[in-house]
N, C-alpha and C. Protein backbone atom coordinates (compact mmCIF):
# COMPACT_ATOMS: atom_id res chain seq x y z
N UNK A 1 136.23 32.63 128.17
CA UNK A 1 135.61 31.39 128.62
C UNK A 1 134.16 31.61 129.03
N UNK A 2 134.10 32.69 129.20
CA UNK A 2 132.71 32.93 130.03
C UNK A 2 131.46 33.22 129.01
N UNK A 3 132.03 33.56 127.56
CA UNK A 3 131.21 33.67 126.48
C UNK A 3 131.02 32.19 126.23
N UNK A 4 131.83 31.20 126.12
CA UNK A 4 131.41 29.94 125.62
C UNK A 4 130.60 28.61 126.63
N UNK A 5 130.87 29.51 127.60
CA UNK A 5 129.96 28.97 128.72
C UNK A 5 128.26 29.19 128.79
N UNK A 6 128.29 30.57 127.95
CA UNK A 6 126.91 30.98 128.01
C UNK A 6 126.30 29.94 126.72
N UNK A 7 126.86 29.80 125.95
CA UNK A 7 126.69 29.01 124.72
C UNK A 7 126.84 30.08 123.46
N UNK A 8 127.10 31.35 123.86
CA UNK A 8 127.04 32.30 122.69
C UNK A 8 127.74 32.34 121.98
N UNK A 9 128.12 32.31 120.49
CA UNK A 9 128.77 31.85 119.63
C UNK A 9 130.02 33.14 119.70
N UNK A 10 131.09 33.39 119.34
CA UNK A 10 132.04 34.18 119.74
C UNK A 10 131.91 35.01 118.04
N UNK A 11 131.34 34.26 117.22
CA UNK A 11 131.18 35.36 116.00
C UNK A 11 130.01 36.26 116.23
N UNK A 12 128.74 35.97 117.00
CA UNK A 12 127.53 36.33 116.71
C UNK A 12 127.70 37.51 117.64
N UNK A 13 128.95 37.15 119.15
CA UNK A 13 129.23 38.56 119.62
C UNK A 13 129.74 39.56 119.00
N UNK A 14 131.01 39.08 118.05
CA UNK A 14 131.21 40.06 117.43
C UNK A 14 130.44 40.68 116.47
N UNK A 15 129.34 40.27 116.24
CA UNK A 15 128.40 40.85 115.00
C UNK A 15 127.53 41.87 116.05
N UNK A 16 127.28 41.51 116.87
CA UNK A 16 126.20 42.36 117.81
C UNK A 16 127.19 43.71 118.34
N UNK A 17 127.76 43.32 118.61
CA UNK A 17 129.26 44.48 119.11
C UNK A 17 129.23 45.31 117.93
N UNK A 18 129.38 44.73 116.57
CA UNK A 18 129.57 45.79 115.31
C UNK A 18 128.20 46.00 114.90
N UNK A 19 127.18 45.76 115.40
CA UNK A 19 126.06 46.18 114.57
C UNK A 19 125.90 47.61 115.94
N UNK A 20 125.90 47.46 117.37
CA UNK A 20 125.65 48.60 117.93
C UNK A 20 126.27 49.72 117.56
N UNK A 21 127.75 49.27 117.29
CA UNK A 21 128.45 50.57 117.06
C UNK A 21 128.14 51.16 115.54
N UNK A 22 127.31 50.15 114.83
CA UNK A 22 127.11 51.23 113.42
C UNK A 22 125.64 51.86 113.37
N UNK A 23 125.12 51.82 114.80
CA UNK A 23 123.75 52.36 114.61
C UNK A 23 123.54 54.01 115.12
N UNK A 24 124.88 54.08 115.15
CA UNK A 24 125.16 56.31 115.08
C UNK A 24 125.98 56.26 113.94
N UNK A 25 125.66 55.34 112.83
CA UNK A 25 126.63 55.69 111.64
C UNK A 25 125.62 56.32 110.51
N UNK A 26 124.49 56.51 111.06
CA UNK A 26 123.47 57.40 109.65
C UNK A 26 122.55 56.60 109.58
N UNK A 27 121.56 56.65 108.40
CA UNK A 27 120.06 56.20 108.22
C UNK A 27 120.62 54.52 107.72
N UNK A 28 121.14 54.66 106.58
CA UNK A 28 121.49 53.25 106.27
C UNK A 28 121.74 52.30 106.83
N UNK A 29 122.79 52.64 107.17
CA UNK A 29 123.97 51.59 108.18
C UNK A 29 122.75 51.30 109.62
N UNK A 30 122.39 52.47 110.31
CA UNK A 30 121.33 52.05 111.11
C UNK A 30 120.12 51.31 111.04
N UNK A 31 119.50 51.41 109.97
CA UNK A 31 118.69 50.37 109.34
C UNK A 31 119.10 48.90 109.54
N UNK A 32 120.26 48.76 109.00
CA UNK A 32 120.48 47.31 108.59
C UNK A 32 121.12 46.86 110.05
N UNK A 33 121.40 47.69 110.71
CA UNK A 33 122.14 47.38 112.27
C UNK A 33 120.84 46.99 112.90
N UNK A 34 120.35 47.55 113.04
CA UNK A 34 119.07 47.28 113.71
C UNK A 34 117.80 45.95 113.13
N UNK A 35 118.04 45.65 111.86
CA UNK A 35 117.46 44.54 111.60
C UNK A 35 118.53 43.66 111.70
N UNK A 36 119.28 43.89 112.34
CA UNK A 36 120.58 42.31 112.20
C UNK A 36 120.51 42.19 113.95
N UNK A 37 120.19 43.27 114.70
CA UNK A 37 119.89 42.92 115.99
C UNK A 37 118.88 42.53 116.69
N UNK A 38 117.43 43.05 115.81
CA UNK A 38 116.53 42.15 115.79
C UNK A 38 115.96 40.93 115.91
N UNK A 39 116.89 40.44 114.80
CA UNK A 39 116.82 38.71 114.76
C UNK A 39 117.89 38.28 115.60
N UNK A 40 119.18 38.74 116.48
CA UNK A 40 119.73 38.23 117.39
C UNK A 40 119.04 38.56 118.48
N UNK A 41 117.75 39.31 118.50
CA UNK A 41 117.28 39.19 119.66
C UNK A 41 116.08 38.72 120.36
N UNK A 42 115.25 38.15 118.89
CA UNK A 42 114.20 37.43 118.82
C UNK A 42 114.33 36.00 119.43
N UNK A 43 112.99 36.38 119.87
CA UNK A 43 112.74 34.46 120.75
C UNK A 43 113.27 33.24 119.60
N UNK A 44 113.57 33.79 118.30
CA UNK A 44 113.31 32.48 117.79
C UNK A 44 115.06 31.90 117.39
N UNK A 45 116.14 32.86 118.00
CA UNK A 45 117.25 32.86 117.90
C UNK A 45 117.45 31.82 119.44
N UNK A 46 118.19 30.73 119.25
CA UNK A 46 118.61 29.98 120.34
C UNK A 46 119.52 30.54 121.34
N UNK A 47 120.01 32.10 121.51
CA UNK A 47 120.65 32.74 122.78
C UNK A 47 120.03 33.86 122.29
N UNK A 48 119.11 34.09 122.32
CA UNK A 48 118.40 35.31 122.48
C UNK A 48 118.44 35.97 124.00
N UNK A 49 118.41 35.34 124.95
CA UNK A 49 118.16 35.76 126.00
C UNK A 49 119.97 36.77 126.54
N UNK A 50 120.95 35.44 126.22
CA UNK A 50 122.42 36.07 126.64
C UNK A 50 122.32 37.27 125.17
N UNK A 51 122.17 36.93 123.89
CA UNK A 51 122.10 38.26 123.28
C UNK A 51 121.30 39.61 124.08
N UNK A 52 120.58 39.43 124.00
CA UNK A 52 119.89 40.87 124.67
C UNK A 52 120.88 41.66 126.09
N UNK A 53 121.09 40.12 126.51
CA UNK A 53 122.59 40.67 127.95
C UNK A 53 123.17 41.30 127.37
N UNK A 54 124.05 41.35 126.40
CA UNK A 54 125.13 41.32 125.74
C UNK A 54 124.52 43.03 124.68
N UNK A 55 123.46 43.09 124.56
CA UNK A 55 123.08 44.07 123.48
C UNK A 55 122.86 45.40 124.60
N UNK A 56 122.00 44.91 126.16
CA UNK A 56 122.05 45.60 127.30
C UNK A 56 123.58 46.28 127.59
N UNK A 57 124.68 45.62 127.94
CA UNK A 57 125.67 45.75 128.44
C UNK A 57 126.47 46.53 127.54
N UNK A 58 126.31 46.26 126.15
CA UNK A 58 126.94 48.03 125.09
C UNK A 58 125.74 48.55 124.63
N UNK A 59 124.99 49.11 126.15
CA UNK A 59 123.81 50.13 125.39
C UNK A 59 123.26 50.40 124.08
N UNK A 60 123.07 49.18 123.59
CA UNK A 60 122.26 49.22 122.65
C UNK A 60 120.67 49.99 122.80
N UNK A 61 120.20 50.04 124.10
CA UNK A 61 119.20 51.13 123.80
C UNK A 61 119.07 52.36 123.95
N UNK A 62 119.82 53.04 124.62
CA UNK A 62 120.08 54.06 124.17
C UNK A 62 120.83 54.57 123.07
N UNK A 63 121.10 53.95 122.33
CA UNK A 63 121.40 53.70 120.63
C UNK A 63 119.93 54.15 119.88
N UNK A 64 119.50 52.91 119.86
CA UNK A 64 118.04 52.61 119.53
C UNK A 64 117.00 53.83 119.87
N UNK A 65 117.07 54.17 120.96
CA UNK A 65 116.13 55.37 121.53
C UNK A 65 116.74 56.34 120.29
N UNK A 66 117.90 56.75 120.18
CA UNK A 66 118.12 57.97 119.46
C UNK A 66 118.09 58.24 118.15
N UNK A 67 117.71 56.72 117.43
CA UNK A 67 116.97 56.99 115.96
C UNK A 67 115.42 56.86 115.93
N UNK A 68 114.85 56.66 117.11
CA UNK A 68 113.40 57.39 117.29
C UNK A 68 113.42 58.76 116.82
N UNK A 69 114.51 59.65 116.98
CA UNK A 69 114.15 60.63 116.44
C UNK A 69 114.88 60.95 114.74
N UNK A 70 114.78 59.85 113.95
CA UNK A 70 115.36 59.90 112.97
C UNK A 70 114.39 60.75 111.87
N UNK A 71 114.86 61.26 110.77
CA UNK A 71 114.08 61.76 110.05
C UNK A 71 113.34 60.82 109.26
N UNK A 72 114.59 59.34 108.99
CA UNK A 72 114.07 58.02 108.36
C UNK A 72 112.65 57.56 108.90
N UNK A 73 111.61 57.46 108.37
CA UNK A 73 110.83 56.46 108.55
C UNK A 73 110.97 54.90 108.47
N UNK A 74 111.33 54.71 108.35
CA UNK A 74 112.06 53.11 107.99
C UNK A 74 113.04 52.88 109.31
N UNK A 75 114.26 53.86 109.55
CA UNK A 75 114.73 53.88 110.76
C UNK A 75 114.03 53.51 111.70
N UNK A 76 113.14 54.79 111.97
CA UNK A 76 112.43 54.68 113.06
C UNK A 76 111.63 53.28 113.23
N UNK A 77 111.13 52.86 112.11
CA UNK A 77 110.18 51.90 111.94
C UNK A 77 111.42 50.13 113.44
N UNK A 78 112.48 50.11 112.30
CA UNK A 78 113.52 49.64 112.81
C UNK A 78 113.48 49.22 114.05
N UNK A 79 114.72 50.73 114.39
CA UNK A 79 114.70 50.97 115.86
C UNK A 79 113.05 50.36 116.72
N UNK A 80 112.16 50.99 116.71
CA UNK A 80 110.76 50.71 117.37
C UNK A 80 110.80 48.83 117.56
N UNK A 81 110.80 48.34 116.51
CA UNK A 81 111.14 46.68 116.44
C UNK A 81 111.72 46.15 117.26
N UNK A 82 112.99 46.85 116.85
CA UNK A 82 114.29 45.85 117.71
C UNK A 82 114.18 46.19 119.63
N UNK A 83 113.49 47.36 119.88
CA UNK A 83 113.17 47.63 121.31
C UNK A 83 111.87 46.72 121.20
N UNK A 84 111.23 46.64 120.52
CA UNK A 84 110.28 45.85 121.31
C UNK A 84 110.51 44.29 121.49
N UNK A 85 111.60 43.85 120.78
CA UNK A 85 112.10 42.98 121.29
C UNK A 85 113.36 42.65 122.10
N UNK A 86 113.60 43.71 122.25
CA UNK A 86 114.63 43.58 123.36
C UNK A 86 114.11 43.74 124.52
N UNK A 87 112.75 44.30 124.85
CA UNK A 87 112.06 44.56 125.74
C UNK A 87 111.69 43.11 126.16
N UNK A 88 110.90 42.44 125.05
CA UNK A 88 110.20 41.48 125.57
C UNK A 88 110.54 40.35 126.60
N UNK A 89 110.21 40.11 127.74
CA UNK A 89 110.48 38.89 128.20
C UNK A 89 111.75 39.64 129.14
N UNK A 90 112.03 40.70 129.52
CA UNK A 90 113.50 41.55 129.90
C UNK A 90 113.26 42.94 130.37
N UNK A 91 112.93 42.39 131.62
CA UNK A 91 112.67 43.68 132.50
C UNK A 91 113.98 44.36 132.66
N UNK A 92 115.22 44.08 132.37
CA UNK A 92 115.96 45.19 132.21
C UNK A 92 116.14 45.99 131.34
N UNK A 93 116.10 45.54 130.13
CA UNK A 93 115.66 46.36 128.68
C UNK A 93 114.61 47.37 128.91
N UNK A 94 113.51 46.80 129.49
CA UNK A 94 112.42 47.24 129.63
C UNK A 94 112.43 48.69 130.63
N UNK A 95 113.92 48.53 131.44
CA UNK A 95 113.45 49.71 132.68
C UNK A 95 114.43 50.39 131.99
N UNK A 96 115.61 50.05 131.27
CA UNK A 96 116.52 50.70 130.48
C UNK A 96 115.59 51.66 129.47
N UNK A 97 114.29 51.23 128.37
CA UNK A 97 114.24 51.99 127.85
C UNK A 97 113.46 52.78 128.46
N UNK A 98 112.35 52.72 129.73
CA UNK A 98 112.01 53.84 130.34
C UNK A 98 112.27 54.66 130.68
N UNK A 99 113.52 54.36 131.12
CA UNK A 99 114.43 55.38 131.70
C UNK A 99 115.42 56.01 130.97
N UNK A 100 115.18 55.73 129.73
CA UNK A 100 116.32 56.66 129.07
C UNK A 100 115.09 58.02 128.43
N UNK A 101 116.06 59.41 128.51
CA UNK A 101 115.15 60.47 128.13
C UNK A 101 114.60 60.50 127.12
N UNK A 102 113.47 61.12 126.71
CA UNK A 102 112.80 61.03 125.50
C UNK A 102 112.23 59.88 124.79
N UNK A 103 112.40 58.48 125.43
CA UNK A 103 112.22 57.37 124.67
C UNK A 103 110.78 57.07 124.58
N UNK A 104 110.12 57.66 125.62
CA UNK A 104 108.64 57.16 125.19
C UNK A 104 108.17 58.42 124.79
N UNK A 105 108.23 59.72 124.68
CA UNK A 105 107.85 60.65 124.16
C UNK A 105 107.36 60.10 122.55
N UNK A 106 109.08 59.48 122.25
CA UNK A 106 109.17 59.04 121.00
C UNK A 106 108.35 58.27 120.56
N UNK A 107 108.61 57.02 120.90
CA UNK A 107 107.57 56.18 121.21
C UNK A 107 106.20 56.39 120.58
N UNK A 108 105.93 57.29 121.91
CA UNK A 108 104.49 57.65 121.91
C UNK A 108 103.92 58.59 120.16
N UNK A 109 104.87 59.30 119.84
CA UNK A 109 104.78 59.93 118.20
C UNK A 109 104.64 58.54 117.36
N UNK A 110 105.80 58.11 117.41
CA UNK A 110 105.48 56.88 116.33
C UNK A 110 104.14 56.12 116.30
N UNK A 111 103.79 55.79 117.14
CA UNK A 111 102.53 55.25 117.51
C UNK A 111 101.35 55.61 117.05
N UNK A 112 101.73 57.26 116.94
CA UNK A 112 100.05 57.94 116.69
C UNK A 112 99.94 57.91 115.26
């Protein structure tokens, strides 16, 4: 009840639930996990905000942090995305990915 209260659609949880858990499944599968969480977590998705709860609450970033160190470029590219929008607007995302180890090290490589 408490999912349909938020307004969050009870399929789109289950898609976010299966996209975290396939983003330690390799380069591929992480790719496409990570652009499918993207757009559930973009401003322009109408529960973006309870998504990101919901992407917070099965650590999705410390997921995300750990194909920063992917060999994929494209991964990485990914991952980098979908944190910066899970960040946005979400100071808990935001202290989540600070605080997870290595994440801005990472970060900080991709960048340069």
């Amino acid at each position: 009840a408490a999912e349909h209260s938020s307004g969050q659609d009870p399929g789109v949880q289950q898609t976010i639930s299966y996209c975290i858990a396939q983003l330690s499944e390799g380069p591929e599968r992480s790719v496409e996990a990570a652009r499918e969480l993207f757009e559930f977590a973009h401003t322009s998705h109408d529960c973006s905000e309870v998504n990101k709860e919901q992407m917070n609450r099965e650590q999705a970033v410390p997921a995300l942090c750990k194909i920063l160190e992917a060999e994929s470029d494209e991964a990485r590219y990914e991952a980098c995305s979908t944190l910066s929008e899970l960040a946005f607007r979400n100071t808990r995302n935001c202290m989540d990915i600070v605080h997870t180890p290595g994440a801005l090290q990472s970060l900080g490589k991709i960048l340069r």
